[in-house]
PDB file of N, CA and C in Angstrom:
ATOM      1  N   UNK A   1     -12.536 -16.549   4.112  1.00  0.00           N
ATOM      2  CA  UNK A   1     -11.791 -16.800   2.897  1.00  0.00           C
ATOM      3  C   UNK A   1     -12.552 -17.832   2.080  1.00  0.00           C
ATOM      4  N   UNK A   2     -12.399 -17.237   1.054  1.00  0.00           N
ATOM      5  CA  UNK A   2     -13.589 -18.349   0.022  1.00  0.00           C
ATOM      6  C   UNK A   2     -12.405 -18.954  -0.955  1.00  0.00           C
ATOM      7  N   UNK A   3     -12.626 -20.670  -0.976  1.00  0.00           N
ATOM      8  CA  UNK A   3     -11.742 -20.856  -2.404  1.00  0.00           C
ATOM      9  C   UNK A   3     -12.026 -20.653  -3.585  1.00  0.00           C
ATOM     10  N   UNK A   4     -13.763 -19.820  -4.102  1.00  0.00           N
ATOM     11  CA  UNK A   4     -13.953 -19.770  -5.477  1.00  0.00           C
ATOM     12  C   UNK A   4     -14.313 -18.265  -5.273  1.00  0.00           C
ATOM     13  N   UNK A   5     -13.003 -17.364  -4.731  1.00  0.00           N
ATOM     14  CA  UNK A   5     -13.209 -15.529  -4.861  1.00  0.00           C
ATOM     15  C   UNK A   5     -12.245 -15.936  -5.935  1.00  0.00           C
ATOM     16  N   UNK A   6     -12.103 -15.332  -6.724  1.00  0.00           N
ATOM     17  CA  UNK A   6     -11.405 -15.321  -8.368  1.00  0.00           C
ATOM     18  C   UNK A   6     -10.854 -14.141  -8.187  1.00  0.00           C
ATOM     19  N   UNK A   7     -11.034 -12.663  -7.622  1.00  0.00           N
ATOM     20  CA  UNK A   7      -9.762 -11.626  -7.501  1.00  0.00           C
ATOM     21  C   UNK A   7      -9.109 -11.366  -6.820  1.00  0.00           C
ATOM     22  N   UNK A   8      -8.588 -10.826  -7.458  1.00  0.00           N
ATOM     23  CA  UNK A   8      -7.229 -10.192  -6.789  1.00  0.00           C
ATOM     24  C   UNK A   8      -7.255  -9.078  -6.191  1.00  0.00           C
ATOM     25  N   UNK A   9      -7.157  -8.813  -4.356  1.00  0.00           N
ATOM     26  CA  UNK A   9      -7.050  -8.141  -3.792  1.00  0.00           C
ATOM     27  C   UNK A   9      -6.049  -7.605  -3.203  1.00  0.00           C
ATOM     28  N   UNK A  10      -6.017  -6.150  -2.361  1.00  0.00           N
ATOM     29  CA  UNK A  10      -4.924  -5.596  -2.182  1.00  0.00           C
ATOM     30  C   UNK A  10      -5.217  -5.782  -0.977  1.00  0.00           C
ATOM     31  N   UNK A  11      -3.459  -5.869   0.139  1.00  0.00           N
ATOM     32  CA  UNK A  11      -3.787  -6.119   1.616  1.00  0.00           C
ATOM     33  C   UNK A  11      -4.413  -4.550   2.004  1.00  0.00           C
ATOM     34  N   UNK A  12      -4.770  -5.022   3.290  1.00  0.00           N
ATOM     35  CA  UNK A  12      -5.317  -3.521   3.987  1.00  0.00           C
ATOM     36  C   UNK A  12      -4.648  -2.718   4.379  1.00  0.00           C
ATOM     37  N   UNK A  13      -3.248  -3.101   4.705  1.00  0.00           N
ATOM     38  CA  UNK A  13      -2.495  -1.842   5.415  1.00  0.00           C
ATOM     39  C   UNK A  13      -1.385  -2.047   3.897  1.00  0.00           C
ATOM     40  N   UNK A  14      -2.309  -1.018   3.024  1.00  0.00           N
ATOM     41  CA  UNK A  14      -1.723  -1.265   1.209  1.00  0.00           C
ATOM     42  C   UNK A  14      -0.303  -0.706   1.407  1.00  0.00           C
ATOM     43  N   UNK A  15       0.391   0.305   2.843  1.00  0.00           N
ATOM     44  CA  UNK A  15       1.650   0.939   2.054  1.00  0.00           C
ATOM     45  C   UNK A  15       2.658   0.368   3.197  1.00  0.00           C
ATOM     46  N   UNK A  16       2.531  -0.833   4.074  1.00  0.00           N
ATOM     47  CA  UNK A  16       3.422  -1.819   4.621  1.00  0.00           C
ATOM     48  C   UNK A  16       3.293  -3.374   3.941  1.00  0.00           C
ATOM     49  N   UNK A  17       2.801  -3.643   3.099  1.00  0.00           N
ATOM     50  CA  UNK A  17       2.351  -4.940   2.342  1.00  0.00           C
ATOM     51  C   UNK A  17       3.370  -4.654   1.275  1.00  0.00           C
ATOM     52  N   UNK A  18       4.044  -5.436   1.124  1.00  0.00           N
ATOM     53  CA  UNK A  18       4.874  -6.508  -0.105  1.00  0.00           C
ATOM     54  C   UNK A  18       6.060  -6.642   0.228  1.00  0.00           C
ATOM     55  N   UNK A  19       6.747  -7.021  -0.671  1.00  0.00           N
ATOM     56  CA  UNK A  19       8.297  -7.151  -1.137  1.00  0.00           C
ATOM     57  C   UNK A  19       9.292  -6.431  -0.454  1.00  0.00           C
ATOM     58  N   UNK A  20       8.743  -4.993  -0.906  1.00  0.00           N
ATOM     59  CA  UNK A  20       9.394  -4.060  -0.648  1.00  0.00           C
ATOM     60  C   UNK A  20       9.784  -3.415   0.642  1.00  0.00           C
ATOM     61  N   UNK A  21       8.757  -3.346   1.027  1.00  0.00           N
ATOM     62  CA  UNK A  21       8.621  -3.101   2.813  1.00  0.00           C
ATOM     63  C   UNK A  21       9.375  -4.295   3.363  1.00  0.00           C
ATOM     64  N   UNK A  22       9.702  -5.560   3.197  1.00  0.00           N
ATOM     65  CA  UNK A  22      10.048  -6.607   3.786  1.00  0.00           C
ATOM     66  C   UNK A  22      11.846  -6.365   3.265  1.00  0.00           C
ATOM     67  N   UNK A  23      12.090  -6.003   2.023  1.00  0.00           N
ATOM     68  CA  UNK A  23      12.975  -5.932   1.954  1.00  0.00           C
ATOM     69  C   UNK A  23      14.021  -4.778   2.177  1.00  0.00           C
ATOM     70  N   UNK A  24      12.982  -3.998   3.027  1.00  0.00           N
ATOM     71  CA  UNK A  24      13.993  -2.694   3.220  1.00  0.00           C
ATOM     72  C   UNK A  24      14.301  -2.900   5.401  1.00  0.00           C
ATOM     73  N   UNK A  25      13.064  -3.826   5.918  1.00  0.00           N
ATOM     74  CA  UNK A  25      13.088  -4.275   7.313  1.00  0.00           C
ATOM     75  C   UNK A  25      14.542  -5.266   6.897  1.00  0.00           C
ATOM     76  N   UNK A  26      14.793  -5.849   5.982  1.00  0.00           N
ATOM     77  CA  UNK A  26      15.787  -6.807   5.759  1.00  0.00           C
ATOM     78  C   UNK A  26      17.167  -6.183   5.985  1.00  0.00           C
ATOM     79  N   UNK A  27      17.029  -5.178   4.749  1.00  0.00           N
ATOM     80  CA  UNK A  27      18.000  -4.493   4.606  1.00  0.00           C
ATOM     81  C   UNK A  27      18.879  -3.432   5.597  1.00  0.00           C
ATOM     82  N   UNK A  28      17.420  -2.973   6.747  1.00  0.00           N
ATOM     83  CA  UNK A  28      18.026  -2.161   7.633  1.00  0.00           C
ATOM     84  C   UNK A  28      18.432  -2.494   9.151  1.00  0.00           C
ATOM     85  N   UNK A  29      17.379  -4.138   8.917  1.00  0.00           N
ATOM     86  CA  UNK A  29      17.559  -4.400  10.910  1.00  0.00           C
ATOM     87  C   UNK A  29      18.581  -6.090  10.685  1.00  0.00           C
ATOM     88  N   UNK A  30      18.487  -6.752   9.752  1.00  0.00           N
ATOM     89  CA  UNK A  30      18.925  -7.797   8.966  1.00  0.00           C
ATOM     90  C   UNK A  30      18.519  -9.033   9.321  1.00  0.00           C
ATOM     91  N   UNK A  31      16.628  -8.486   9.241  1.00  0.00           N
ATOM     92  CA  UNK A  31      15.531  -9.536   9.647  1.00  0.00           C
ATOM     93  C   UNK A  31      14.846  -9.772   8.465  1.00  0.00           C
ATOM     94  N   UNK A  32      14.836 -11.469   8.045  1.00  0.00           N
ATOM     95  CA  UNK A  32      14.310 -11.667   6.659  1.00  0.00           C
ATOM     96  C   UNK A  32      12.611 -11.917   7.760  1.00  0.00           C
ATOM     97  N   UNK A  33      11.442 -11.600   6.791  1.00  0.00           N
ATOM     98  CA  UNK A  33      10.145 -12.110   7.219  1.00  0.00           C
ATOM     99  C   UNK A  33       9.818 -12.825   6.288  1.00  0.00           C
ATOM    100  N   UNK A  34       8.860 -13.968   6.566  1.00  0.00           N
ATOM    101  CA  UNK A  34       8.610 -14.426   5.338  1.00  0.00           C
ATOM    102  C   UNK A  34       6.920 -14.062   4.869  1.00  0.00           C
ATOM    103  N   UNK A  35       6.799 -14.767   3.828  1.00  0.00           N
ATOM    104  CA  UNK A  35       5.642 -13.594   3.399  1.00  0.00           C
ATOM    105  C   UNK A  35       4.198 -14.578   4.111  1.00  0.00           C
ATOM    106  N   UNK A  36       3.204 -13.677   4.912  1.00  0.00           N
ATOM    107  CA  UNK A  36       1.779 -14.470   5.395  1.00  0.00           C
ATOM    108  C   UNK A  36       1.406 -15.173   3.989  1.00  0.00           C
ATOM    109  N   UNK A  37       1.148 -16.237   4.627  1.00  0.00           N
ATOM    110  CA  UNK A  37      -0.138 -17.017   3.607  1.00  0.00           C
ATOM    111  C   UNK A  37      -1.316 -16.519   3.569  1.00  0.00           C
ATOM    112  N   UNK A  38      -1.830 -16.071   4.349  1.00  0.00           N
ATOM    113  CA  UNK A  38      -3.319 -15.427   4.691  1.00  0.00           C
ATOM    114  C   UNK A  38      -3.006 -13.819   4.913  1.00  0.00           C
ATOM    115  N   UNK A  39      -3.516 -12.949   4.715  1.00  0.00           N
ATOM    116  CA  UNK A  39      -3.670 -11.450   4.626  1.00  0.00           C
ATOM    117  C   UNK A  39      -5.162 -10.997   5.461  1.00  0.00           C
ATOM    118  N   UNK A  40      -5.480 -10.200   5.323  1.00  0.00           N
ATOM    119  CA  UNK A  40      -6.675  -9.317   5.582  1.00  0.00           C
ATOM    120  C   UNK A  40      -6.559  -7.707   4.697  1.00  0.00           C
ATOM    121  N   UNK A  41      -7.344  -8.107   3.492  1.00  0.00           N
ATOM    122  CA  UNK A  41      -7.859  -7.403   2.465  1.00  0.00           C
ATOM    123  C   UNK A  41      -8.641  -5.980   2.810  1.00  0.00           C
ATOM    124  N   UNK A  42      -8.553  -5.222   1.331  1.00  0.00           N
ATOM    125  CA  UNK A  42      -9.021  -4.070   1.774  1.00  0.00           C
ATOM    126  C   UNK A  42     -10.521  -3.772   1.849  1.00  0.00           C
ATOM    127  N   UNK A  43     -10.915  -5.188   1.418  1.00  0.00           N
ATOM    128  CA  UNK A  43     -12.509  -5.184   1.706  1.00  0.00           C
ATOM    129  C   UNK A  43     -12.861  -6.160   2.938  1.00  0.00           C
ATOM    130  N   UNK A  44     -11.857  -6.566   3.503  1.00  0.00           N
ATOM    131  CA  UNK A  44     -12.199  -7.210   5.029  1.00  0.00           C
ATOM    132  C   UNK A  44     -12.296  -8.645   4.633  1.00  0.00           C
ATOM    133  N   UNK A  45     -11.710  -9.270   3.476  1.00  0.00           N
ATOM    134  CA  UNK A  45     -11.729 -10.946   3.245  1.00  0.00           C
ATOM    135  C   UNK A  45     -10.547 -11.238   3.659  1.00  0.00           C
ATOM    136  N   UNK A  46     -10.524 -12.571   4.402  1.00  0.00           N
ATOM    137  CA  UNK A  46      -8.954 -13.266   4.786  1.00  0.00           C
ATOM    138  C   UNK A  46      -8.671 -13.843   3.111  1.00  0.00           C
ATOM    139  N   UNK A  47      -7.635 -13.482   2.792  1.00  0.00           N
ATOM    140  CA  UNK A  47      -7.239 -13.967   1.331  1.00  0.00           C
ATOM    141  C   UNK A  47      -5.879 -14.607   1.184  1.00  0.00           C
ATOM    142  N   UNK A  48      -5.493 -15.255   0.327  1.00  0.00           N
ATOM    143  CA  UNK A  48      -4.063 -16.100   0.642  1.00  0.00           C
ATOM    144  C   UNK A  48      -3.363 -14.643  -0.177  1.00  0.00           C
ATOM    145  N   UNK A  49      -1.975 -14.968   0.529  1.00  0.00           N
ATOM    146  CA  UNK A  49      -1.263 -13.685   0.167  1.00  0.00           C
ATOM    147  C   UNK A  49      -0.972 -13.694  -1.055  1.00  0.00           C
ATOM    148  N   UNK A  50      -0.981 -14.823  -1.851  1.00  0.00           N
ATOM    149  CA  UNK A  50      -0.866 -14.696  -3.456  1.00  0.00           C
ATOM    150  C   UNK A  50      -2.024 -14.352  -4.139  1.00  0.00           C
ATOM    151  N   UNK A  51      -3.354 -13.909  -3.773  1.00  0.00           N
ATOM    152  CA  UNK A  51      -4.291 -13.368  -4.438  1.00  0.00           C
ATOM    153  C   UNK A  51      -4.154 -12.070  -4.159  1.00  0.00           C
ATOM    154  N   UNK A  52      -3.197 -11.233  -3.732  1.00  0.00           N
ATOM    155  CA  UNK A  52      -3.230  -9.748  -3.642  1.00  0.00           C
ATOM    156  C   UNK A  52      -2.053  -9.309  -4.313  1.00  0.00           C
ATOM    157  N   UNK A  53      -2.463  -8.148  -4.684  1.00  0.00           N
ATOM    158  CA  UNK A  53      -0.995  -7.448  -5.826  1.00  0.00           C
ATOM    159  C   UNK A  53      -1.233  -5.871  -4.595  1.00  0.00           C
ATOM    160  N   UNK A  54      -0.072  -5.278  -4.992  1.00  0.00           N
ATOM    161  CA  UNK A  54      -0.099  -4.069  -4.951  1.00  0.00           C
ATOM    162  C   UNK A  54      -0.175  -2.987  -5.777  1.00  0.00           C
ATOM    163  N   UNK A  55      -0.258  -3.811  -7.278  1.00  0.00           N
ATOM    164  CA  UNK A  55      -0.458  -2.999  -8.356  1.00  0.00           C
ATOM    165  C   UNK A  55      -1.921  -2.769  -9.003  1.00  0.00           C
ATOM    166  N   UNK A  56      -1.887  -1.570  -9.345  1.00  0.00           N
ATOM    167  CA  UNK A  56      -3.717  -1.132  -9.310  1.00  0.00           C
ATOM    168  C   UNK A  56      -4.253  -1.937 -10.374  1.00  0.00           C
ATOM    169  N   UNK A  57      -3.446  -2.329 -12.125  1.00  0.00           N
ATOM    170  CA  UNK A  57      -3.675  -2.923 -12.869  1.00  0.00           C
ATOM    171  C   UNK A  57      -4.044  -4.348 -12.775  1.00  0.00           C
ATOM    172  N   UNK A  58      -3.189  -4.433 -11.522  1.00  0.00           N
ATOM    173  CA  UNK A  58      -3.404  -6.401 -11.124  1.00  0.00           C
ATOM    174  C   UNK A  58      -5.094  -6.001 -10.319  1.00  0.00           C
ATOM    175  N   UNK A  59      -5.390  -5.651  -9.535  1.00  0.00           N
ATOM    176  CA  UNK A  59      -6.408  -5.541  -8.387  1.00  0.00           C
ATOM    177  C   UNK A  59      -7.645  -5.373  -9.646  1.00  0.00           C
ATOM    178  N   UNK A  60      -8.609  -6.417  -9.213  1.00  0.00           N
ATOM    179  CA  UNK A  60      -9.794  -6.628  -9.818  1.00  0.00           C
ATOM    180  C   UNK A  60     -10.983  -6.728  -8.745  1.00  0.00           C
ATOM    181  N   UNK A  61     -11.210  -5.943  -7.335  1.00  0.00           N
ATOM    182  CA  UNK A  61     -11.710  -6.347  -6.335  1.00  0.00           C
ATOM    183  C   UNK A  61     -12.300  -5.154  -6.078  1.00  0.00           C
ATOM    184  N   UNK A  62     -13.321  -4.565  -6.846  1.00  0.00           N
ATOM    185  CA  UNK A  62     -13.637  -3.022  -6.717  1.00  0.00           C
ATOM    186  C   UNK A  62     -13.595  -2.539  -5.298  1.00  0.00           C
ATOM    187  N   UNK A  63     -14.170  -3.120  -4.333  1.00  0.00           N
ATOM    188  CA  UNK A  63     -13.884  -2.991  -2.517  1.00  0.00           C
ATOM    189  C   UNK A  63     -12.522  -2.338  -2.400  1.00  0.00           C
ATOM    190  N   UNK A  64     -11.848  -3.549  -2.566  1.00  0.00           N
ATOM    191  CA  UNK A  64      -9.844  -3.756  -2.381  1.00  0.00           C
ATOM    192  C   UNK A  64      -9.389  -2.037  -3.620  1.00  0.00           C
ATOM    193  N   UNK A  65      -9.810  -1.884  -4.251  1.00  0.00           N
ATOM    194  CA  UNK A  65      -9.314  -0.661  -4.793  1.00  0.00           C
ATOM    195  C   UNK A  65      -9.719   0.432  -4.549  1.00  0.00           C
ATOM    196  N   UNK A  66     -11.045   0.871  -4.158  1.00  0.00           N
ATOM    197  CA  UNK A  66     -11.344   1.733  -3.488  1.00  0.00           C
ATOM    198  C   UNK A  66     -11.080   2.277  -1.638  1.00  0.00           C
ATOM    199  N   UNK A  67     -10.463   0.908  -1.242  1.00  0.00           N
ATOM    200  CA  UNK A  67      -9.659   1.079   0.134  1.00  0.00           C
ATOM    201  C   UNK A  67      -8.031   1.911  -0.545  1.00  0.00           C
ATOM    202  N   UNK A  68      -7.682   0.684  -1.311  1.00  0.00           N
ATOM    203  CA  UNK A  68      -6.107   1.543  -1.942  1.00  0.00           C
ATOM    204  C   UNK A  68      -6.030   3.078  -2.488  1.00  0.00           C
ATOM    205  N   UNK A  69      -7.374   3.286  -2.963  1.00  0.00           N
ATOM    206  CA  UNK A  69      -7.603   4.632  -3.560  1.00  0.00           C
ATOM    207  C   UNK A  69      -7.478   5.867  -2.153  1.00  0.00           C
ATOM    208  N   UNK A  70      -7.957   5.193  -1.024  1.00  0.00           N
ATOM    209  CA  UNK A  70      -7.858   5.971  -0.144  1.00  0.00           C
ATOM    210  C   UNK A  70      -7.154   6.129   0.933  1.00  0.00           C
ATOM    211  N   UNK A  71      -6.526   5.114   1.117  1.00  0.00           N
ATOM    212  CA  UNK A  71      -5.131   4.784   2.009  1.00  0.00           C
ATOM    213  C   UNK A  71      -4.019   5.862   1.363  1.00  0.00           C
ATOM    214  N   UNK A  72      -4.188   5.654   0.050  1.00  0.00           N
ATOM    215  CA  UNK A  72      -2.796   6.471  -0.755  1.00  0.00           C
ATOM    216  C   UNK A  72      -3.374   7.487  -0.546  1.00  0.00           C
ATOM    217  N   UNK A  73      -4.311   8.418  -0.772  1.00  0.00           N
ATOM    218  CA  UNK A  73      -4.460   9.442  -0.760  1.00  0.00           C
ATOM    219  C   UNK A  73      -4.621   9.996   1.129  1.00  0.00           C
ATOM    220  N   UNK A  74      -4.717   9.546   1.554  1.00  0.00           N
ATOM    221  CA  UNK A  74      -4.611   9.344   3.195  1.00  0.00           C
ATOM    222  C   UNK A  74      -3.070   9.777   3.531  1.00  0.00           C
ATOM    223  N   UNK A  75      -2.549   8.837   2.836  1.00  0.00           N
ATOM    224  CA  UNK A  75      -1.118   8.730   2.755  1.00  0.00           C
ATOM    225  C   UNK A  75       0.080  10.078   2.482  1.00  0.00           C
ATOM    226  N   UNK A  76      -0.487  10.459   1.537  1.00  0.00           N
ATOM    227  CA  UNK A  76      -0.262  11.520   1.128  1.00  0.00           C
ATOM    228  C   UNK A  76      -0.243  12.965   1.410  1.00  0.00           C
ATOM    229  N   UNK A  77      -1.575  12.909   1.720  1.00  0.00           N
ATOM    230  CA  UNK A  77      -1.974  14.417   2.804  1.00  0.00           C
ATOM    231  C   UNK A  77      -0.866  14.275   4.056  1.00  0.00           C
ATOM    232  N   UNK A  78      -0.544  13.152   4.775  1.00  0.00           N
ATOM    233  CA  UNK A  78      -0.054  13.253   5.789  1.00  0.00           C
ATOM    234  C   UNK A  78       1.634  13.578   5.082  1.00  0.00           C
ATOM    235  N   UNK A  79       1.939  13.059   4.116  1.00  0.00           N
ATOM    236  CA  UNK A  79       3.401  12.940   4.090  1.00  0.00           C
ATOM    237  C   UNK A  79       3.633  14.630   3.559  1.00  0.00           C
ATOM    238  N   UNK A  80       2.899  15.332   3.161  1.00  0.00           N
ATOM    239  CA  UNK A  80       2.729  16.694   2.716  1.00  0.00           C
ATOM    240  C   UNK A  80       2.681  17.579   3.851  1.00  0.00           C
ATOM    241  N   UNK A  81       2.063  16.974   5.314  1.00  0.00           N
ATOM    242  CA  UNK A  81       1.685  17.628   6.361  1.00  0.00           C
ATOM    243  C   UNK A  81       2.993  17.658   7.146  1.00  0.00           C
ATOM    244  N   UNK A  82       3.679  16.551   6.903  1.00  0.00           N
ATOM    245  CA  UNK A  82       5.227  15.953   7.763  1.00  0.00           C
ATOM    246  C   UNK A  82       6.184  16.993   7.223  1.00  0.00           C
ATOM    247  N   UNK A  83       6.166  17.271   5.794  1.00  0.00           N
ATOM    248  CA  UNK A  83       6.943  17.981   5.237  1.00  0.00           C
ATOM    249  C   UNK A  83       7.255  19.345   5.566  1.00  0.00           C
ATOM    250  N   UNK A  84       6.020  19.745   6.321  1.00  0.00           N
ATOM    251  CA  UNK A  84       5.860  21.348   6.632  1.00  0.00           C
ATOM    252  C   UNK A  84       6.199  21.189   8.098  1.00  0.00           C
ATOM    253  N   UNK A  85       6.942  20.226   8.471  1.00  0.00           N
ATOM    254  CA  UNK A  85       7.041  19.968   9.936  1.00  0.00           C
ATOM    255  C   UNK A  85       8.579  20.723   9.945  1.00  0.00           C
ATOM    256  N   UNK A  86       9.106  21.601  10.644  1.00  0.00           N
ATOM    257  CA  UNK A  86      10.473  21.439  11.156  1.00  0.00           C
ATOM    258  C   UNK A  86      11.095  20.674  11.875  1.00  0.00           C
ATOM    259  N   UNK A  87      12.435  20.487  11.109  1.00  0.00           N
ATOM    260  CA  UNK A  87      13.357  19.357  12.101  1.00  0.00           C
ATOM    261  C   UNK A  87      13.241  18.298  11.410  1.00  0.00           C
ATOM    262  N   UNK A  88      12.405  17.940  10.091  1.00  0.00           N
ATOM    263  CA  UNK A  88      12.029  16.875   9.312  1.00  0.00           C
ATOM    264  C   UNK A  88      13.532  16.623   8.500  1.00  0.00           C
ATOM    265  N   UNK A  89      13.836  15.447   8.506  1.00  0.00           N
ATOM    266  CA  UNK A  89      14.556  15.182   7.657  1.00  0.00           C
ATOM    267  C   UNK A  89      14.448  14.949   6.357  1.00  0.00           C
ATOM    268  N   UNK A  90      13.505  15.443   5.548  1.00  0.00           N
ATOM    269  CA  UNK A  90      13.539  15.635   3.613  1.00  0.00           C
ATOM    270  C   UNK A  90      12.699  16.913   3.822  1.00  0.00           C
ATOM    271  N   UNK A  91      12.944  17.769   3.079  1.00  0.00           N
ATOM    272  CA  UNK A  91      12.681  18.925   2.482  1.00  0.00           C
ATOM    273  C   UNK A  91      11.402  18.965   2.102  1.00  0.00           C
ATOM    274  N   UNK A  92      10.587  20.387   2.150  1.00  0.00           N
ATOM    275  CA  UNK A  92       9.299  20.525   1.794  1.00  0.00           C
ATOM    276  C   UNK A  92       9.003  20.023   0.429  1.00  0.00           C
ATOM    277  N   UNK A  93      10.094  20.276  -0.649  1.00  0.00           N
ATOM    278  CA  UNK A  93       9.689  19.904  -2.211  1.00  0.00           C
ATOM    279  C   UNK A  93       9.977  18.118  -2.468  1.00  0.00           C
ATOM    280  N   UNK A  94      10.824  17.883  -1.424  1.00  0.00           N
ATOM    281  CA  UNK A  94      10.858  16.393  -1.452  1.00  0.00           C
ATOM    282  C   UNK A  94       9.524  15.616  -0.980  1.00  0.00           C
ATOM    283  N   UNK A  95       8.584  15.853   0.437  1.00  0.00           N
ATOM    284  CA  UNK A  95       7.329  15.486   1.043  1.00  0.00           C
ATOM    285  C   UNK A  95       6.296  15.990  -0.125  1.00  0.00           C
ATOM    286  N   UNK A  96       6.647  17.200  -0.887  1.00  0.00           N
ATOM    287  CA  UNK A  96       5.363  16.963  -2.114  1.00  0.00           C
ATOM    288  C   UNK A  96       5.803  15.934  -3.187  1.00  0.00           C
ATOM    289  N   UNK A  97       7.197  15.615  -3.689  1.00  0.00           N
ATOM    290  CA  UNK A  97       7.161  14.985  -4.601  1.00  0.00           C
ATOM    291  C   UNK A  97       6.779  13.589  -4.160  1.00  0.00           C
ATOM    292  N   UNK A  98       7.043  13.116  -2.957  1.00  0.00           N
ATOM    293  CA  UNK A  98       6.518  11.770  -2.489  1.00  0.00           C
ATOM    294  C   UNK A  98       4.843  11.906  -2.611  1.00  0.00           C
ATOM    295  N   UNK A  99       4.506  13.320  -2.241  1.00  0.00           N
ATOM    296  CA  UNK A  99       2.982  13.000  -1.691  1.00  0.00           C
ATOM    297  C   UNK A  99       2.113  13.056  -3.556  1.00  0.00           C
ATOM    298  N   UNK A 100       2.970  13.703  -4.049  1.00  0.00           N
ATOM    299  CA  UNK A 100       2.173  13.550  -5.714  1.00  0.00           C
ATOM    300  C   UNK A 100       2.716  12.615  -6.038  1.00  0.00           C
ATOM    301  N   UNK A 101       3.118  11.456  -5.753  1.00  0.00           N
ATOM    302  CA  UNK A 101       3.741   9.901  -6.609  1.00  0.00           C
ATOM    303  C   UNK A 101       2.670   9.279  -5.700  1.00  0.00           C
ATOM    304  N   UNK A 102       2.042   9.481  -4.650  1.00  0.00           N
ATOM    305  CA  UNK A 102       0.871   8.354  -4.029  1.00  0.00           C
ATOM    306  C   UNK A 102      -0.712   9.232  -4.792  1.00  0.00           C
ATOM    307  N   UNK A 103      -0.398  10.281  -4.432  1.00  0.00           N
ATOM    308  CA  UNK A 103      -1.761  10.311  -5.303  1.00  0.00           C
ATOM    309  C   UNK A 103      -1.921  10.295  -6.864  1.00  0.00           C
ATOM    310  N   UNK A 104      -0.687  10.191  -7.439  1.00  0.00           N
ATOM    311  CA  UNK A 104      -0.643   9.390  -8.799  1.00  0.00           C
ATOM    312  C   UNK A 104      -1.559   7.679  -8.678  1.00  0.00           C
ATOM    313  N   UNK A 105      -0.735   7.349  -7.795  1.00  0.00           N
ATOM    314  CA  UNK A 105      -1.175   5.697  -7.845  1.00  0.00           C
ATOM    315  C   UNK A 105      -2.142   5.509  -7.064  1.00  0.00           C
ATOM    316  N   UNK A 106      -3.066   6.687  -6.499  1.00  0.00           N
ATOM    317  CA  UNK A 106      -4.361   6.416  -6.059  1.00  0.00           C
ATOM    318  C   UNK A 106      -5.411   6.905  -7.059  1.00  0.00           C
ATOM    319  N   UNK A 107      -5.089   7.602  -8.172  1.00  0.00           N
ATOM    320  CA  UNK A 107      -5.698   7.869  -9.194  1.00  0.00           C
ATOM    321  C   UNK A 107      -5.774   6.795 -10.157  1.00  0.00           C
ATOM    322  N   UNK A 108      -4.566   5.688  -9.907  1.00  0.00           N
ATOM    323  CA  UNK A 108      -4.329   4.650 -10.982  1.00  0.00           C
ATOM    324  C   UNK A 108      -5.231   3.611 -10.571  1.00  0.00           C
ATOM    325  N   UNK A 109      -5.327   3.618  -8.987  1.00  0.00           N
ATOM    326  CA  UNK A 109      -6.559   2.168  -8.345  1.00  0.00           C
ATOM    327  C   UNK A 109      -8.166   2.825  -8.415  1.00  0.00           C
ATOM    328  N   UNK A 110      -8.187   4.692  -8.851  1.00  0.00           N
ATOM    329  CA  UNK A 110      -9.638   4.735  -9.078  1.00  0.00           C
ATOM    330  C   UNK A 110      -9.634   4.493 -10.328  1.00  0.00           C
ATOM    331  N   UNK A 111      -9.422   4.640 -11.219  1.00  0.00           N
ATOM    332  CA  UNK A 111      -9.454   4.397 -12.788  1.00  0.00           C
ATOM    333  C   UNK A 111      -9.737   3.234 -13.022  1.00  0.00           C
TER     334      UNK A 111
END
C-alpha cells in the first residue's frame, strides 16, 4: 500500500465488496460488519477501503477496471448458466435479465 497511489480502485472480489452486500448479510442473518480499512484490489495493491468505489465512473486504476470488466462478465456467463439449471429458483428470463445488467456494467468499467 502506497500513501501517494492517487486512484481509485475496485476491491477484488468486485461483486461481494460494498454497502450492499453488507447490508443485505445485515438484513438477512442480523449481522452488522463493519467496513475493512485495508482491501486487496483488483490489481493486487493493499488499498484503504476508502480508495475503492464500485462504480466504473469513480475507478481510475486501469488494472482495477479491467479485473471489474472481467469478474462481471465472469459473473454473468455463470448466472445465465444457473438459469438453465432446473430446480433454480428465478426463471430462465430472470438469470438473463440479471446476466445482461452485469455485462452492462462490465462494458461501463471497459469504456
Amino acid at each position: 500500500m502506497s500513501e501517494d497511489d492517487p486512484h481509485i480502485h475496485v476491491e477484488r472480489k468486485v461483486l461481494l465488496a460494498g454497502a450492499a452486500v453488507r447490508n443485505a448479510i445485515a438484513s438477512t442473518f442480523g449481522l452488522v460488519t463493519d467496513s475493512p480499512a485495508v482491501v486487496t484490489t483488483g490489481c493486487g495493491l493493499r488499498a484503504p477501503y476508502a480508495m475503492t468505489s464500485p462504480h466504473p465512473e469513480s475507478v481510475t486504476c486501469l488494472p482495477c477496471r479491467e479485473h471489474a470488466h472481467r469478474e462481471h462478465l465472469r459473473y454473468a456467463d455463470q448466472i445465465e448458466r444457473l438459469g438453465r439449471t432446473p430446480g433454480m429458483n428465478i426463471s430462465g428470463e430472470q438469470a438473463l435479465k440479471a446476466a445482461q445488467q452485469l455485462r452492462d456494467l462490465a462494458k461501463r468499467f471497459a469504456g
